[in-house]
Protein backbone atom coordinates (compact mmCIF):
# COMPACT_ATOMS: atom_id res chain seq x y z
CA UNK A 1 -8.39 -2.66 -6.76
CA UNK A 2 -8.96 -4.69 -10.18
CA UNK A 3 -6.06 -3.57 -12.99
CA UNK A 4 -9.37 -2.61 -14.71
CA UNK A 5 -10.52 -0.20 -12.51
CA UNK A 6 -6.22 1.01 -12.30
CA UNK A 7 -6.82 1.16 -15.98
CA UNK A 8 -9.28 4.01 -15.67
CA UNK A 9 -6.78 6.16 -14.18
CA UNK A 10 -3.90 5.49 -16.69
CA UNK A 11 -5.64 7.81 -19.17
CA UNK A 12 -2.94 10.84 -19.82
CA UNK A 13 0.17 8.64 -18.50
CA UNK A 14 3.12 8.24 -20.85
CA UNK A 15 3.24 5.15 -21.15
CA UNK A 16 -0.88 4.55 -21.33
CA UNK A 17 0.30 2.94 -25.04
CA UNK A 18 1.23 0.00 -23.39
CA UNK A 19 -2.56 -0.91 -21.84
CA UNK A 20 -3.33 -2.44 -25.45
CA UNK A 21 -2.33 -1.96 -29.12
CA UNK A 22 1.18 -3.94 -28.95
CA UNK A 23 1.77 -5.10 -25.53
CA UNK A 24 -1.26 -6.68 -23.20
CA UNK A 25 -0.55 -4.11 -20.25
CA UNK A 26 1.65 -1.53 -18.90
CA UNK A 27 4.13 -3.11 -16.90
CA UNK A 28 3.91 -0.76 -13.72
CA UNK A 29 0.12 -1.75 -13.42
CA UNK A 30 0.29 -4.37 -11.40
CA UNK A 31 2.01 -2.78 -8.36
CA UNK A 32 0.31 -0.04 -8.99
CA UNK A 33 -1.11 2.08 -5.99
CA UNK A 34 -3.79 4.53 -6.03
CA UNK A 35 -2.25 8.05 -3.75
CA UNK A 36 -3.00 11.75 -3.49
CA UNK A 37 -0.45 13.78 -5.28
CA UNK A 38 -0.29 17.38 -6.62
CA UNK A 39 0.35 17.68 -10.22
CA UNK A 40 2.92 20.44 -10.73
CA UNK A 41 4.18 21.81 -14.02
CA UNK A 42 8.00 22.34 -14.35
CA UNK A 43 7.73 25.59 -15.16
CA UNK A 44 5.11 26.31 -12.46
CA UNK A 45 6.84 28.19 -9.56
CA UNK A 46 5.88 27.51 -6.03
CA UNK A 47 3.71 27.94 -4.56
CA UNK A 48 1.84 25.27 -5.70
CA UNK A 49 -1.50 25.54 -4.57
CA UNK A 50 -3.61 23.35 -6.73
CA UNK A 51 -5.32 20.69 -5.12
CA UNK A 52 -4.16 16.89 -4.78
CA UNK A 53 -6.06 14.56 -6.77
CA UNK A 54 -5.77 10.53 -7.45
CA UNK A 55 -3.33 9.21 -9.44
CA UNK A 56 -1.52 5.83 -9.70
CA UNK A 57 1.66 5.80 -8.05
CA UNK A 58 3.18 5.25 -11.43
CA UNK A 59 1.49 7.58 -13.28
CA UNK A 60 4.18 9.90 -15.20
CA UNK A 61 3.89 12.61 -17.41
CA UNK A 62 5.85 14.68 -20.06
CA UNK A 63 7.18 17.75 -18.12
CA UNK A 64 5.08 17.63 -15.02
CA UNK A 65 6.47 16.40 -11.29
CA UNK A 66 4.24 14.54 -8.78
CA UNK A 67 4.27 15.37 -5.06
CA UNK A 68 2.88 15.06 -2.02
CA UNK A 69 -0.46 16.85 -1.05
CA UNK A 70 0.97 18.99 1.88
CA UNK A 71 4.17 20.13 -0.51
CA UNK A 72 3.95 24.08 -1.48
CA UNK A 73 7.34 24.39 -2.05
């Protein structure tokens, strides 16, 4: 995968600020890897049902947790 089609999926990320304005790119990008993850609120209590979707394997998030796509609890 091309960091410019990664870049399409940094949208949302914390540290998306980095993919222009001061720096030239986020510094995770590169070994970036595209994965199926469930995005889980910390308050959210399990079960946690939603489905998984695609994120990078960097990807991060004020106040949310990442896991696995067969995790409920």
């Amino acid at each position: 995968m091309t960091k410019e089609a990664k870049k399409e999926y940094c949208s949302g990320c914390y540290n998306d600020i980095y993919n222009g304005g001061m720096a030239k790119e986020c510094w995770s990008l590169e070994g970036a890897e595209l994965v199926m993850r469930k995005e889980v609120h910390v308050d959210q209590v399990p079960p946690w049902n939603q489905k998984a979707r695609k994120f990078l394997s960097c990807y991060n998030k004020p106040r949310y947790c990442y896991m696995s796509p067969d995790r409920t609890c």
